[in-house]
N, C-alpha and C. Protein backbone atom coordinates (compact mmCIF):
# COMPACT_ATOMS: atom_id res chain seq x y z
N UNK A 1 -7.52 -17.17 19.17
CA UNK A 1 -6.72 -16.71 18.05
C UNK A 1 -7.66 -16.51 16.86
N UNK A 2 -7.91 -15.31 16.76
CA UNK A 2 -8.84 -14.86 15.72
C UNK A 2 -8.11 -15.13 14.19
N UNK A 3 -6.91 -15.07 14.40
CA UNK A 3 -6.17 -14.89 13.30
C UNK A 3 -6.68 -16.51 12.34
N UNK A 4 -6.71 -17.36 12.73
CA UNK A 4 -7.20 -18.79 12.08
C UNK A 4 -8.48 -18.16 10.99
N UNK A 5 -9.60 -18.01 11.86
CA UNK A 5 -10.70 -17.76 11.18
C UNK A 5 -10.39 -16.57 10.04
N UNK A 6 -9.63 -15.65 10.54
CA UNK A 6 -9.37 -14.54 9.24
C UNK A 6 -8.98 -15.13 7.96
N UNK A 7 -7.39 -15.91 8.17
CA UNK A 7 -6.95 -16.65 7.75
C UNK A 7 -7.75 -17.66 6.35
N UNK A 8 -8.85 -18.14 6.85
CA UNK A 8 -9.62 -18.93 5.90
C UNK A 8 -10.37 -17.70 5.05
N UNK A 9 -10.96 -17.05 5.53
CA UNK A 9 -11.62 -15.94 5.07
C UNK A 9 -11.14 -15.07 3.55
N UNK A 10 -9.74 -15.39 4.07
CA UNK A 10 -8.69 -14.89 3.09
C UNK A 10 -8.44 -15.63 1.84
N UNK A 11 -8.12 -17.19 2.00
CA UNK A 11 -8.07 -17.90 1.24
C UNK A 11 -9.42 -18.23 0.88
N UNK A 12 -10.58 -18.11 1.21
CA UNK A 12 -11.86 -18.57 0.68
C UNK A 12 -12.17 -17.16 -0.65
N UNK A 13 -11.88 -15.92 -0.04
CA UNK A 13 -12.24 -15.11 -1.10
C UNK A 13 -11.18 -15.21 -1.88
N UNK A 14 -9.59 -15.01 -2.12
CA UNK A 14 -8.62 -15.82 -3.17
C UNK A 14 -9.34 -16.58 -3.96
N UNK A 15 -9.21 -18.06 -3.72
CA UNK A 15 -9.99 -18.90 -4.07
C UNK A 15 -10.74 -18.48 -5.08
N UNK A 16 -12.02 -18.21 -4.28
CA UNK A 16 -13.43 -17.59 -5.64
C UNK A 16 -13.07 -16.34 -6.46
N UNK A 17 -12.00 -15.73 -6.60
CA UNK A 17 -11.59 -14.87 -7.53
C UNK A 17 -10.69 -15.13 -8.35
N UNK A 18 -9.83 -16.36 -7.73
CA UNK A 18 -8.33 -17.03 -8.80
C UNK A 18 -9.10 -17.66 -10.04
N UNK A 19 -10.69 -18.56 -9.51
CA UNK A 19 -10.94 -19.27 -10.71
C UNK A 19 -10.39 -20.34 -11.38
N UNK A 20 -9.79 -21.17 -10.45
CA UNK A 20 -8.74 -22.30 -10.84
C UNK A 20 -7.35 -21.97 -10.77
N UNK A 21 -6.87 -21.00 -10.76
CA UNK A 21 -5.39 -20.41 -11.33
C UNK A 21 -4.60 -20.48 -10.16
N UNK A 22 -3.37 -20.72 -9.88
CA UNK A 22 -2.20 -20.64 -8.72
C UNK A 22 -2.20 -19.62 -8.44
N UNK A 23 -2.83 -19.27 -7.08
CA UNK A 23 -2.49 -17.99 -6.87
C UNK A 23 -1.12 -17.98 -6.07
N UNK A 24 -0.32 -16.46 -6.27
CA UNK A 24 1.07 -16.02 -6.28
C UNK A 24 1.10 -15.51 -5.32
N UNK A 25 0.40 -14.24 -4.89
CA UNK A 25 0.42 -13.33 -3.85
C UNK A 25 -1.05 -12.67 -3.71
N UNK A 26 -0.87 -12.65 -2.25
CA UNK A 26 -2.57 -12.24 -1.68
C UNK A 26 -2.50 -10.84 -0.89
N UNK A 27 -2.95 -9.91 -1.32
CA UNK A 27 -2.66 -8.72 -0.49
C UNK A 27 -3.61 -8.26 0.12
N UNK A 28 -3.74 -7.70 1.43
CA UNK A 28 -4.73 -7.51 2.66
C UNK A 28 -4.69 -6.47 3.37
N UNK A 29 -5.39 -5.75 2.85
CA UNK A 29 -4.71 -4.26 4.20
C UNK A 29 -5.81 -4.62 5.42
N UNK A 30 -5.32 -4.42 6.48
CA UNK A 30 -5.79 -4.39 7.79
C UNK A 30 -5.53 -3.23 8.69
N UNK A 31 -6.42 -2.93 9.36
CA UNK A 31 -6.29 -1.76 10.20
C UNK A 31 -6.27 -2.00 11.25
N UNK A 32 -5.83 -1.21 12.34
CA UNK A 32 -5.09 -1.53 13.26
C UNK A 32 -5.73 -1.73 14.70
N UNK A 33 -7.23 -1.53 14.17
CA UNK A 33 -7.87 -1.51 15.16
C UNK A 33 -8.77 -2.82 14.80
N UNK A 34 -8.29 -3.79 14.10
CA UNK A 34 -8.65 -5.14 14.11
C UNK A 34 -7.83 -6.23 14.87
N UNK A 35 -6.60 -5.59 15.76
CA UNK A 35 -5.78 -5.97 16.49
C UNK A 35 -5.37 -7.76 16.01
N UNK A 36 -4.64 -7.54 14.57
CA UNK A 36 -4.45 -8.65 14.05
C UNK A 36 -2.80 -8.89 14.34
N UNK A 37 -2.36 -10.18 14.55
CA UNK A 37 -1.06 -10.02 14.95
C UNK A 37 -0.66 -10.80 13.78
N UNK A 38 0.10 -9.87 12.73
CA UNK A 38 0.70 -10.24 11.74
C UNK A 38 1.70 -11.46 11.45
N UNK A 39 2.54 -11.71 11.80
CA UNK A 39 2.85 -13.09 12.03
C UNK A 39 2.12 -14.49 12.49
N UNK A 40 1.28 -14.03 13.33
CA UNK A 40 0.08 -15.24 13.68
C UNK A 40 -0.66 -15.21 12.34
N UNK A 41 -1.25 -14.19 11.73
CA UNK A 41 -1.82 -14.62 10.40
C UNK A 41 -1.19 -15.56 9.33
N UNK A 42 0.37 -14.74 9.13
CA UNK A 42 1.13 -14.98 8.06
C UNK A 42 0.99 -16.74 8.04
N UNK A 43 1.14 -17.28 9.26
CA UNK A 43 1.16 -18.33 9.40
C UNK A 43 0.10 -19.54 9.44
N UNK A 44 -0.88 -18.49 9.76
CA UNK A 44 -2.40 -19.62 9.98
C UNK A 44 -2.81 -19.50 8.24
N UNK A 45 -2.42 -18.72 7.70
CA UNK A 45 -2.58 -18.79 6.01
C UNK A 45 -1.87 -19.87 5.39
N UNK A 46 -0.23 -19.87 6.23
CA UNK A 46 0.29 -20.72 5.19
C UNK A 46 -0.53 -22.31 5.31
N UNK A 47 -1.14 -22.41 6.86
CA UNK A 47 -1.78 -23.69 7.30
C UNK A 47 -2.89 -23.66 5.89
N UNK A 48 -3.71 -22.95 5.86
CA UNK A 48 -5.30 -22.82 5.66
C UNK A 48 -5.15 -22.87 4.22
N UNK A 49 -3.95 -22.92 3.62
CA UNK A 49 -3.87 -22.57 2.28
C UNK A 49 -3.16 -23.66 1.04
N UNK A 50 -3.04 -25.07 2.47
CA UNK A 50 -2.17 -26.13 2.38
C UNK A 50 -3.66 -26.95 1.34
N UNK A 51 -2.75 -27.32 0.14
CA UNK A 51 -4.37 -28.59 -0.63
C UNK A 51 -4.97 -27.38 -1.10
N UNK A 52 -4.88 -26.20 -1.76
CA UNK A 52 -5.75 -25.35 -2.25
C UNK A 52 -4.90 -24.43 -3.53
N UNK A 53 -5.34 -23.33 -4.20
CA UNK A 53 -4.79 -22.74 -4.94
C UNK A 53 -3.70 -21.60 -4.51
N UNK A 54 -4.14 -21.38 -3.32
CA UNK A 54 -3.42 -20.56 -2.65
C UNK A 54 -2.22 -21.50 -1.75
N UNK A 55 -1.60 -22.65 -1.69
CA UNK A 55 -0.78 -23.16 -1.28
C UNK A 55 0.53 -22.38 -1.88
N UNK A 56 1.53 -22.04 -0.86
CA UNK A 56 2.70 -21.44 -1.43
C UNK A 56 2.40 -19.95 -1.30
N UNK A 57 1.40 -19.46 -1.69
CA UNK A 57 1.80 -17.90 -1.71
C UNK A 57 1.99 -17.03 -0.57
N UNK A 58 2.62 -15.92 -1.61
CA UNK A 58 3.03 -14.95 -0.43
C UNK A 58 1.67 -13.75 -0.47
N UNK A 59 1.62 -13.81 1.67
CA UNK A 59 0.50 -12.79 2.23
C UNK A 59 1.30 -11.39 2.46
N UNK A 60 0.55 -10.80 1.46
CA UNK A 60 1.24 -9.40 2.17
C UNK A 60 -0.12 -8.73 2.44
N UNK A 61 0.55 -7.98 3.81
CA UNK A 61 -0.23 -7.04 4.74
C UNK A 61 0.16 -5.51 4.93
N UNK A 62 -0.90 -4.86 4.54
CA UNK A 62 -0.89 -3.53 4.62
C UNK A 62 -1.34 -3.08 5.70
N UNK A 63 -0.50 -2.45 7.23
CA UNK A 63 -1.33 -2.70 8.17
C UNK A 63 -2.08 -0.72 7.90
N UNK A 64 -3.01 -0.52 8.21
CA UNK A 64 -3.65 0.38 8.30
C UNK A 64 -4.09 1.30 9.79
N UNK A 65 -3.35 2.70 9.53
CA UNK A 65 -3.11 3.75 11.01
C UNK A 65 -4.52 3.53 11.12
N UNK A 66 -4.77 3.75 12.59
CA UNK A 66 -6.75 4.21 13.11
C UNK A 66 -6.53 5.84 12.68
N UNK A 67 -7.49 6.28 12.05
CA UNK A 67 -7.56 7.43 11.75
C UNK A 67 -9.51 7.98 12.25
N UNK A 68 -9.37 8.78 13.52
CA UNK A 68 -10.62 8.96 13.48
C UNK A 68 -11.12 10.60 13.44
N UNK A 69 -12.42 11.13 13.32
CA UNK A 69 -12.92 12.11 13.32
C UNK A 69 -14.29 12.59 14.25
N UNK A 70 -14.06 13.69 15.33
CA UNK A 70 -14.94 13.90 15.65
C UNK A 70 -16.82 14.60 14.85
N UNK A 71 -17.55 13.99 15.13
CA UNK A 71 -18.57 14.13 14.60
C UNK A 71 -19.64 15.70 15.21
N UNK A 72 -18.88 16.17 16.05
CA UNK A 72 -19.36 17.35 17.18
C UNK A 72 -18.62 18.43 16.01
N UNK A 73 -17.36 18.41 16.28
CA UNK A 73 -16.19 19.34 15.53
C UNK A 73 -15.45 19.71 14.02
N UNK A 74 -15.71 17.88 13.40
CA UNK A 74 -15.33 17.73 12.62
C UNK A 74 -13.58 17.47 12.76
N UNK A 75 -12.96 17.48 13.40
CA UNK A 75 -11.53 17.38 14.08
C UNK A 75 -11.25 16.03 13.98
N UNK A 76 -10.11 15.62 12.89
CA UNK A 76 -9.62 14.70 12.78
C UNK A 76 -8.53 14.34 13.39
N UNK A 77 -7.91 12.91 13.43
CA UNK A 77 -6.74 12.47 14.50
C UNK A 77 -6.26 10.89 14.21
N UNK A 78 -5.12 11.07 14.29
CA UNK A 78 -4.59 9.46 14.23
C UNK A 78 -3.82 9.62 15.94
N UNK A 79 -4.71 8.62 16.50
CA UNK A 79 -4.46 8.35 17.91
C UNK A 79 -3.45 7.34 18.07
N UNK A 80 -2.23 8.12 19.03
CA UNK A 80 -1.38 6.86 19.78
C UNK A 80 -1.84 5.43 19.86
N UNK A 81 -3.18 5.94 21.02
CA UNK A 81 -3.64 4.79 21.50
C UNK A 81 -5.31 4.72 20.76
N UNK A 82 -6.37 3.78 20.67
CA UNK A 82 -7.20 4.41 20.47
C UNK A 82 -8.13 4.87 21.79
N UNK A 83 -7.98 6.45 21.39
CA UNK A 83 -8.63 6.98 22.85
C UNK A 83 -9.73 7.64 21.99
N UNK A 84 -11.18 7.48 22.14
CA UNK A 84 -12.27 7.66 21.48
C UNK A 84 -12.90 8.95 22.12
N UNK A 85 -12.27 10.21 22.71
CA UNK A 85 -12.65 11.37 23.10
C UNK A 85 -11.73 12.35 22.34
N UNK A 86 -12.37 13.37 21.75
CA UNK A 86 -11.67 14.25 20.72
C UNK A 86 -11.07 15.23 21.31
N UNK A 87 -9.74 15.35 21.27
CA UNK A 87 -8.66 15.87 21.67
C UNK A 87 -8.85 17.53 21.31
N UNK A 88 -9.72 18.14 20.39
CA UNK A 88 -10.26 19.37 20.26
C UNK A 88 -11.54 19.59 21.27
N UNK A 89 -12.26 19.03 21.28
CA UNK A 89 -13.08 19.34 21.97
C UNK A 89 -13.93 18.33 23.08
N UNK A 90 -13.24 17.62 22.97
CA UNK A 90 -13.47 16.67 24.52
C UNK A 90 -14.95 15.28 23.99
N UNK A 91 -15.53 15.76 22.94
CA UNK A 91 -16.47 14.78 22.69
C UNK A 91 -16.45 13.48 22.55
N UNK A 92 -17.52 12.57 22.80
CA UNK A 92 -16.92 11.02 22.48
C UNK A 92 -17.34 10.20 21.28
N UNK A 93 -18.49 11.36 20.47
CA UNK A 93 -19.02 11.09 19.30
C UNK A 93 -18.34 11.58 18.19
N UNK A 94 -16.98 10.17 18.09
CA UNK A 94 -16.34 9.90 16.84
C UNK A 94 -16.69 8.76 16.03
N UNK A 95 -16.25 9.09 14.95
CA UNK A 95 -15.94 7.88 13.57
C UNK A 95 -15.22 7.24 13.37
N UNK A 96 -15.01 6.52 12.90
CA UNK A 96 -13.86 6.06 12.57
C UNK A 96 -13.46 6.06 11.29
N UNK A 97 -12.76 6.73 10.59
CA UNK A 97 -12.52 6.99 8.96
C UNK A 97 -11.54 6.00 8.88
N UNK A 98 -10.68 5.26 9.27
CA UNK A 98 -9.92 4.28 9.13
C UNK A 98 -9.37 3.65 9.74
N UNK A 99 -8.90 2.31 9.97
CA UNK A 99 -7.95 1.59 10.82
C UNK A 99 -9.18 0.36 11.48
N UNK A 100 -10.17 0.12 10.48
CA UNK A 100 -11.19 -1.04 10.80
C UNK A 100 -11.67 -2.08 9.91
N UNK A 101 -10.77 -1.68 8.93
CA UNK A 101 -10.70 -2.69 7.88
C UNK A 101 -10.05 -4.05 7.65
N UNK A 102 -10.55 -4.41 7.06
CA UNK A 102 -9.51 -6.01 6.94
C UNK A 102 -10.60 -6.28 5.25
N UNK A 103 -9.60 -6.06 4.79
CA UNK A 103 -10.03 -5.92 3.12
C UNK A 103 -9.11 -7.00 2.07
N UNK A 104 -9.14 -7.71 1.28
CA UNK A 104 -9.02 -8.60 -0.02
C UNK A 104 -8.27 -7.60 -0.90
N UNK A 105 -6.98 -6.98 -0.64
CA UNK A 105 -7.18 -5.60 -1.87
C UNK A 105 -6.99 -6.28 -3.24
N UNK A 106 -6.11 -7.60 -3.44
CA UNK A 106 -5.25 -7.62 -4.39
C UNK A 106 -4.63 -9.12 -4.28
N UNK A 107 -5.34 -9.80 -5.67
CA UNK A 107 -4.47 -11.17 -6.29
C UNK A 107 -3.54 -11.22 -7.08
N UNK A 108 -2.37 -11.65 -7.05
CA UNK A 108 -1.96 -12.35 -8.29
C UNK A 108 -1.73 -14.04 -8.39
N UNK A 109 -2.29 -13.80 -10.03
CA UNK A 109 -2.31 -15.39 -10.39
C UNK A 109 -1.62 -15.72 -11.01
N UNK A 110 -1.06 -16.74 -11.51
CA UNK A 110 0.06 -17.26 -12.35
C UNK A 110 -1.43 -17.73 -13.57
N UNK A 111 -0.85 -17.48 -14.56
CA UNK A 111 -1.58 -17.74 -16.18
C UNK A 111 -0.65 -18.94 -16.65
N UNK A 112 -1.69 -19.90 -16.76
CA UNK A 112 -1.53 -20.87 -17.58
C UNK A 112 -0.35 -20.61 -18.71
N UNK A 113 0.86 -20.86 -19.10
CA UNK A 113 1.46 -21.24 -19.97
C UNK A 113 0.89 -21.60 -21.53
N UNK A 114 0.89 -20.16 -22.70
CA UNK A 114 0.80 -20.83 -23.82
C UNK A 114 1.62 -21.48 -25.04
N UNK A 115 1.28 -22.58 -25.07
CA UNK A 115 2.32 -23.31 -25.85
C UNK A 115 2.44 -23.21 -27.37
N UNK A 116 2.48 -22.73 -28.61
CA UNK A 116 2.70 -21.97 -29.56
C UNK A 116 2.66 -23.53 -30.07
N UNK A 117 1.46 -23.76 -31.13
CA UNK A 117 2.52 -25.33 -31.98
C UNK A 117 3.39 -25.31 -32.94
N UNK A 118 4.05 -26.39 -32.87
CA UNK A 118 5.43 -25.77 -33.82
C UNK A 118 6.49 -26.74 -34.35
């Protein structure tokens, strides 16, 4: 279960960007060709995130289509499956322009409360 190790990965970069602060919500786009099973994450976060700043928050996941391009043709494609031969012209020298990511996009933190004296 890869999803554990992601999991920390997630809350370790949180973490060093909250700067002390509660973090609220952690947002993650992942692509689909990181074959992450979204609920197994959701959950190894809430573990990994237990005793830390990130305890409580909500993971949201952006899952991300595979989007690839042949490098022969230039012929782009978001594949059913990923089938790595280009459907224009039969080549197997593609890219991958998307769906291999697993990216940190987006924190929110809760701000300290200022108390006005009075």
């Amino acid at each position: 279960m890869h999803e554990l190790s992601i999991a920390g990965a997630v809350v370790n970069t949180a973490t060093r960007h909250a700067e002390g602060r509660r973090v609220a919500v952690v947002r993650v786009r992942v692509g689909r060709m990181r074959q992450v099973v979204p609920d197994s994450l959701r959950f190894c976060f809430d573990i990994v995130a237990r005793d830390s700043v990130c305890e409580g928050a909500r993971l949201e996941l952006v899952e991300v289509d595979v989007h690839l391009r042949c490098r022969a043709c230039a012929w782009e494609w978001l594949p059913d499956i990923p089938a790595f031969r280009c459907p224009n012209c039969s080549s197997a020298d593609v890219s991958i322009e998307e769906g291999d990511e697993l990216v940190v996009d987006e924190i929110e933190v809760e701000e300290a409360e200022c108390i006005a004296p009075g």
